[in-house]
C-alpha atoms as a PDB file:
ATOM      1  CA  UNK A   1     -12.358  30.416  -2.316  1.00  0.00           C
ATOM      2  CA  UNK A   2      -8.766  29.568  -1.038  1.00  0.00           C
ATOM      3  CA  UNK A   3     -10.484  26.443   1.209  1.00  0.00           C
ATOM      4  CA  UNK A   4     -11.894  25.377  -2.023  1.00  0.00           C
ATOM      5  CA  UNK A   5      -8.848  25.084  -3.852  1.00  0.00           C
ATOM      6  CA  UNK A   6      -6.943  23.655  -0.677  1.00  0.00           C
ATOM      7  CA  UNK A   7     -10.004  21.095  -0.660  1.00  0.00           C
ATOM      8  CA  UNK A   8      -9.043  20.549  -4.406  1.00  0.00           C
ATOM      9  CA  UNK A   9      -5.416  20.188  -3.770  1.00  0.00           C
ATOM     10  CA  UNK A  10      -5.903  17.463  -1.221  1.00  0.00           C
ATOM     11  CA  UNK A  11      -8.104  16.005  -3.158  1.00  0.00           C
ATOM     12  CA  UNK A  12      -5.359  15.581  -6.358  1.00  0.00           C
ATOM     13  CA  UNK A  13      -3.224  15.135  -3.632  1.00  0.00           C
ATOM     14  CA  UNK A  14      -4.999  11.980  -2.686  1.00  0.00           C
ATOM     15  CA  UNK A  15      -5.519  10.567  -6.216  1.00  0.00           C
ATOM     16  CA  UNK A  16      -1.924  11.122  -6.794  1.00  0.00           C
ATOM     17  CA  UNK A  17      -1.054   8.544  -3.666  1.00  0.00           C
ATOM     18  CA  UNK A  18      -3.784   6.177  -5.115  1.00  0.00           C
ATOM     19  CA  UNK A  19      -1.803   6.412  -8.128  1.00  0.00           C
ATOM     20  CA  UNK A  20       1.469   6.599  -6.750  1.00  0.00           C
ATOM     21  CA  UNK A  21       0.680   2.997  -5.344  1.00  0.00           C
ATOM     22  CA  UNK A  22      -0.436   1.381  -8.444  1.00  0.00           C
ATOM     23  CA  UNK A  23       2.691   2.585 -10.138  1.00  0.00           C
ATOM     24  CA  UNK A  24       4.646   1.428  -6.924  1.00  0.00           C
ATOM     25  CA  UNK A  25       3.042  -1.790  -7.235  1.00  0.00           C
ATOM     26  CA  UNK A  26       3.883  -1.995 -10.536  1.00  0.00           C
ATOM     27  CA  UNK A  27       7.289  -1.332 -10.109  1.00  0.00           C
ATOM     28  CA  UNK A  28       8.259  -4.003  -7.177  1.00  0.00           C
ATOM     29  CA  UNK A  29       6.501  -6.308  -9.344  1.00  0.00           C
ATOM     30  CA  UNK A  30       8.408  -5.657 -13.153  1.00  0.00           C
ATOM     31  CA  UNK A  31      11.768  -4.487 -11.542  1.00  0.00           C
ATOM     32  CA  UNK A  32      11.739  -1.787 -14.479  1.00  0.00           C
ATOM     33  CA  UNK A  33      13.140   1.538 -14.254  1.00  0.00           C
ATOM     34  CA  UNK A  34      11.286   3.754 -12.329  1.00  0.00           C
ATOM     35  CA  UNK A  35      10.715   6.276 -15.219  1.00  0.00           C
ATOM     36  CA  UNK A  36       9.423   3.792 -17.489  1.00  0.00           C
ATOM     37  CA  UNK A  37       6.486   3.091 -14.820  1.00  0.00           C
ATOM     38  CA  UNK A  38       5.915   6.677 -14.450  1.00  0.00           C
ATOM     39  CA  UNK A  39       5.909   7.319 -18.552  1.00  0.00           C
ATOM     40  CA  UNK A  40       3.615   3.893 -18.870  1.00  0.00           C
ATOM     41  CA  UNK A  41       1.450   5.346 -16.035  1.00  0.00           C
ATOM     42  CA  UNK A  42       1.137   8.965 -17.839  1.00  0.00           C
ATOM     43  CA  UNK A  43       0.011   7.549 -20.970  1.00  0.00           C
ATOM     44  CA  UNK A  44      -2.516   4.858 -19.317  1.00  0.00           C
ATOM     45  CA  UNK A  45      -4.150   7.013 -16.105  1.00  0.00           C
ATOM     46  CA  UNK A  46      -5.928   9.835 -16.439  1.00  0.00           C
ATOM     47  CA  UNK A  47      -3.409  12.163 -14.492  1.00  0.00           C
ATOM     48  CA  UNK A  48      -5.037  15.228 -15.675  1.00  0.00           C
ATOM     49  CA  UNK A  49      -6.916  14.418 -12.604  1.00  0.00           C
ATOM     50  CA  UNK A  50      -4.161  13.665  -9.711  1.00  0.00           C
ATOM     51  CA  UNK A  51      -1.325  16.376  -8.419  1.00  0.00           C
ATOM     52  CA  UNK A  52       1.540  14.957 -11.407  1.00  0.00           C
ATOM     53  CA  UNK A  53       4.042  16.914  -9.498  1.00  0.00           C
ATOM     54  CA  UNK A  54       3.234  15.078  -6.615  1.00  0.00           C
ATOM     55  CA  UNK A  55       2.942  11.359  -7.806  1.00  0.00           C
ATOM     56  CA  UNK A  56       6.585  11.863  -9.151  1.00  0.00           C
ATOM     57  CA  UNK A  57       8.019  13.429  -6.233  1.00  0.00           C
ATOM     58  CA  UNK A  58       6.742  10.466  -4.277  1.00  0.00           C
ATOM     59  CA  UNK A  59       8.144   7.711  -6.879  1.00  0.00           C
ATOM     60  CA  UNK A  60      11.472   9.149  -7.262  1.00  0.00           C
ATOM     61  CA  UNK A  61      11.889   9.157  -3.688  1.00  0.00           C
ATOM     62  CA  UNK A  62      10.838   5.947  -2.743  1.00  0.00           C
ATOM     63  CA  UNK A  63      13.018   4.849  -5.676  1.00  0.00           C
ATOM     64  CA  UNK A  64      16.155   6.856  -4.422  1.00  0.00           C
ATOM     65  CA  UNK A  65      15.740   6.340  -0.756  1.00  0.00           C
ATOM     66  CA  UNK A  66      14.544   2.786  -0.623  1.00  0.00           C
ATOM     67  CA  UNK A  67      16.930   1.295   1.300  1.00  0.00           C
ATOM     68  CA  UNK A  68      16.265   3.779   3.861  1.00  0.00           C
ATOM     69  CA  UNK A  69      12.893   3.354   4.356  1.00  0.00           C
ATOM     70  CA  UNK A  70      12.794  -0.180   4.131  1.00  0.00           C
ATOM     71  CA  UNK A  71      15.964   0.088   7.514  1.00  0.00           C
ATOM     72  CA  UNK A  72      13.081   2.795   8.912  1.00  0.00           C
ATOM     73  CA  UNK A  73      10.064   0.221   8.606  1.00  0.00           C
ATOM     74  CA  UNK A  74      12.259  -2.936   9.897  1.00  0.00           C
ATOM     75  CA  UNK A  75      11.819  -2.400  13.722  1.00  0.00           C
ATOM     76  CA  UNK A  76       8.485  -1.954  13.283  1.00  0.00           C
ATOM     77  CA  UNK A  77       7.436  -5.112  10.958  1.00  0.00           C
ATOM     78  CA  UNK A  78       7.145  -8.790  11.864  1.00  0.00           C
ATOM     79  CA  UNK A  79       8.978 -10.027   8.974  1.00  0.00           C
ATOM     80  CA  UNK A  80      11.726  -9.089   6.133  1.00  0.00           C
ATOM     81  CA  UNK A  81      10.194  -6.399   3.695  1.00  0.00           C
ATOM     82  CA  UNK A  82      10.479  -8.137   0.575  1.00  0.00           C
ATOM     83  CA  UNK A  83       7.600 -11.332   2.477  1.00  0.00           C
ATOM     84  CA  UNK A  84       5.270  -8.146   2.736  1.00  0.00           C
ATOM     85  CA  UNK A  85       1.940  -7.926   0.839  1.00  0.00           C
ATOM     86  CA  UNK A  86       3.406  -6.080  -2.429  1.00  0.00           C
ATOM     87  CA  UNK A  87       0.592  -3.653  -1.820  1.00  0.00           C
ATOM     88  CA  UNK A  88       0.871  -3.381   1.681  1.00  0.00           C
ATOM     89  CA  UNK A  89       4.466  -3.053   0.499  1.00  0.00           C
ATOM     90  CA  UNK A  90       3.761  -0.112  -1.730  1.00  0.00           C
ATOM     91  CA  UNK A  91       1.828   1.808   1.248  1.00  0.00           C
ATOM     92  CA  UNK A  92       4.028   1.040   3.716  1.00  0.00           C
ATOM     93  CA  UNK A  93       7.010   2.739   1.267  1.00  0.00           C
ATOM     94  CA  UNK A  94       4.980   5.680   0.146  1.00  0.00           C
ATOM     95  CA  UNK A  95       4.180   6.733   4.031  1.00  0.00           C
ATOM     96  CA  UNK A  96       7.619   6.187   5.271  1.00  0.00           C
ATOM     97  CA  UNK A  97       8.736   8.600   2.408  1.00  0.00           C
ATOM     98  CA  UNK A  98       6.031  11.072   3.202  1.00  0.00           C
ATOM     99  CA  UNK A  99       7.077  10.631   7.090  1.00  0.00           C
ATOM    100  CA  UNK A 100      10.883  10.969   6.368  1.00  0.00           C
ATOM    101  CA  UNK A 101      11.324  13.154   3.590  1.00  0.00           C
ATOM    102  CA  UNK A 102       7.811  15.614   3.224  1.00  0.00           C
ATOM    103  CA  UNK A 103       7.541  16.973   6.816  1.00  0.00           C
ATOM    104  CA  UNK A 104       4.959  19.368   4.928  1.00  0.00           C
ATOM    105  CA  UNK A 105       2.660  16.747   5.194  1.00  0.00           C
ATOM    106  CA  UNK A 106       1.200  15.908   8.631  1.00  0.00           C
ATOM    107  CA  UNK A 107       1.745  12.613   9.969  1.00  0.00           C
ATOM    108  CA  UNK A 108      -1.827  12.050  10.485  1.00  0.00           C
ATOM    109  CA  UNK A 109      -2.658  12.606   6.762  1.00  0.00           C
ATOM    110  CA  UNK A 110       0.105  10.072   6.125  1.00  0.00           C
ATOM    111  CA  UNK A 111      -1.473   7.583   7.763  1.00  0.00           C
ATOM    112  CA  UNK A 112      -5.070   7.977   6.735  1.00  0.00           C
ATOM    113  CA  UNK A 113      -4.155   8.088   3.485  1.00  0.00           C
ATOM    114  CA  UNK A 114      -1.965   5.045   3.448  1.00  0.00           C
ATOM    115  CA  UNK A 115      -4.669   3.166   5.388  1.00  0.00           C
ATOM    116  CA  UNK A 116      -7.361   4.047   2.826  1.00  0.00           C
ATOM    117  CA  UNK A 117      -5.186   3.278  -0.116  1.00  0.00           C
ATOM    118  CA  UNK A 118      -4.665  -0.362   1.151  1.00  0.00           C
ATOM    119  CA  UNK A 119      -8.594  -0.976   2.207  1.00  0.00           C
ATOM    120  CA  UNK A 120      -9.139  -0.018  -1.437  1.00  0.00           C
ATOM    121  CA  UNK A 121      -6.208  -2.065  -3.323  1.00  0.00           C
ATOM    122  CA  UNK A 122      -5.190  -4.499  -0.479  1.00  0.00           C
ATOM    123  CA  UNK A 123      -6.007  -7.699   1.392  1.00  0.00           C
ATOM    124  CA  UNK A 124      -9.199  -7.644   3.440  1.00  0.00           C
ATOM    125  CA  UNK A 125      -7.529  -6.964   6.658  1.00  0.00           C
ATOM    126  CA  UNK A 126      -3.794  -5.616   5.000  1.00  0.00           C
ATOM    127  CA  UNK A 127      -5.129  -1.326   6.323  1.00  0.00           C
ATOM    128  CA  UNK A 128      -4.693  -2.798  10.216  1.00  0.00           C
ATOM    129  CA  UNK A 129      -1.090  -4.016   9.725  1.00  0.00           C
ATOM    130  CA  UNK A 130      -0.101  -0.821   7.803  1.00  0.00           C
ATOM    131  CA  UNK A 131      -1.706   1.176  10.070  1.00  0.00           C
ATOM    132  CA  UNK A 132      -0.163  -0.219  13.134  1.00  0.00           C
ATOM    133  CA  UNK A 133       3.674  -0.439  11.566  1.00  0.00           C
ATOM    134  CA  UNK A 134       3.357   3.187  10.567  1.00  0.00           C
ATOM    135  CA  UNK A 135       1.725   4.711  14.111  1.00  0.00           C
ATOM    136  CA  UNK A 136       5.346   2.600  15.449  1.00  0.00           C
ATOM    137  CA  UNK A 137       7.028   4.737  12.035  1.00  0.00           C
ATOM    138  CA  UNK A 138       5.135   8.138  13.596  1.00  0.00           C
ATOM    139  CA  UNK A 139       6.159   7.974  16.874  1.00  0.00           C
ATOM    140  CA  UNK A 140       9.839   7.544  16.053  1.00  0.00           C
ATOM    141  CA  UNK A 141      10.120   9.853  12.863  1.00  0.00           C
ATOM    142  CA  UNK A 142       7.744  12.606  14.021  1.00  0.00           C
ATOM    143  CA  UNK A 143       7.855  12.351  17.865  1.00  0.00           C
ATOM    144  CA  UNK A 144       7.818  16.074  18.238  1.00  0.00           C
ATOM    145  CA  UNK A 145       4.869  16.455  15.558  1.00  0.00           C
ATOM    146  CA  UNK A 146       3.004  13.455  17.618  1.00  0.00           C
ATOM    147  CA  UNK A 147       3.368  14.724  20.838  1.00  0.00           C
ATOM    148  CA  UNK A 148       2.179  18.107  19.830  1.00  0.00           C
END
């Protein structure tokens, strides 16, 4: 019973990052307040489905820590952020967060989930460039977790 309900969680853990990245999308895009994308998101997606808790957490901190990530994913990209696919963008944000700021989450999660977020939403080829910037982002943030 419990590995059915962690299979669950992961599960609305994974529709909340699919969500998550539509809302991040939406947000690079409009420039609006990040709490007006989460309200118009609430009312529009069927969240019911997706970990809520979990698609906020992951908004607010990209939001808050943006600057941050965007310095953490520099070194590792071949041009300035902002010239980034915006939803190779949006990936690229939500796994640095994850990797930075939810150690809870294994790295390797991280990056399959970012990379099958962007095959769904992104350019044809956009899941090979995020994948390789964030195994760069891994190796630096979770060395010890990587090494393991």
């Amino acid at each position: 019973m419990a590995q059915h309900q962690q299979g669950l969680d992961m599960q609305a853990r994974s529709r909340a990052r699919r969500r998550a990245l539509q809302a991040l999308y939406a947000w690079q895009l409009s420039g609006s307040h990040m709490n007006a994308v989460i309200e118009q998101f609430r009312h529009e997606q069927d969240m019911e489905v997706a970990d809520l808790e979990y698609f906020e957490d992951l908004l607010h901190g990209v939001e808050k820590h943006v600057d941050v990530l965007d310095a953490a994913l520099r070194p590792h990209i071949d041009r300035e952020v902002a010239q980034i696919d915006p939803i190779e963008r949006a990936a690229l944000r939500l796994a640095a967060y994850e990797l930075k700021f939810r150690p809870d989450v294994p790295y390797r999660v991280v990056i399959n989930e970012a990379i099958e977020v962007t095959k769904r939403f992104g350019a044809d080829h956009g899941h090979s460039y995020v994948n390789g910037v964030l195994d760069k982002l891994a190796a630096e943030l979770r060395a010890v977790e990587k090494r393991g």
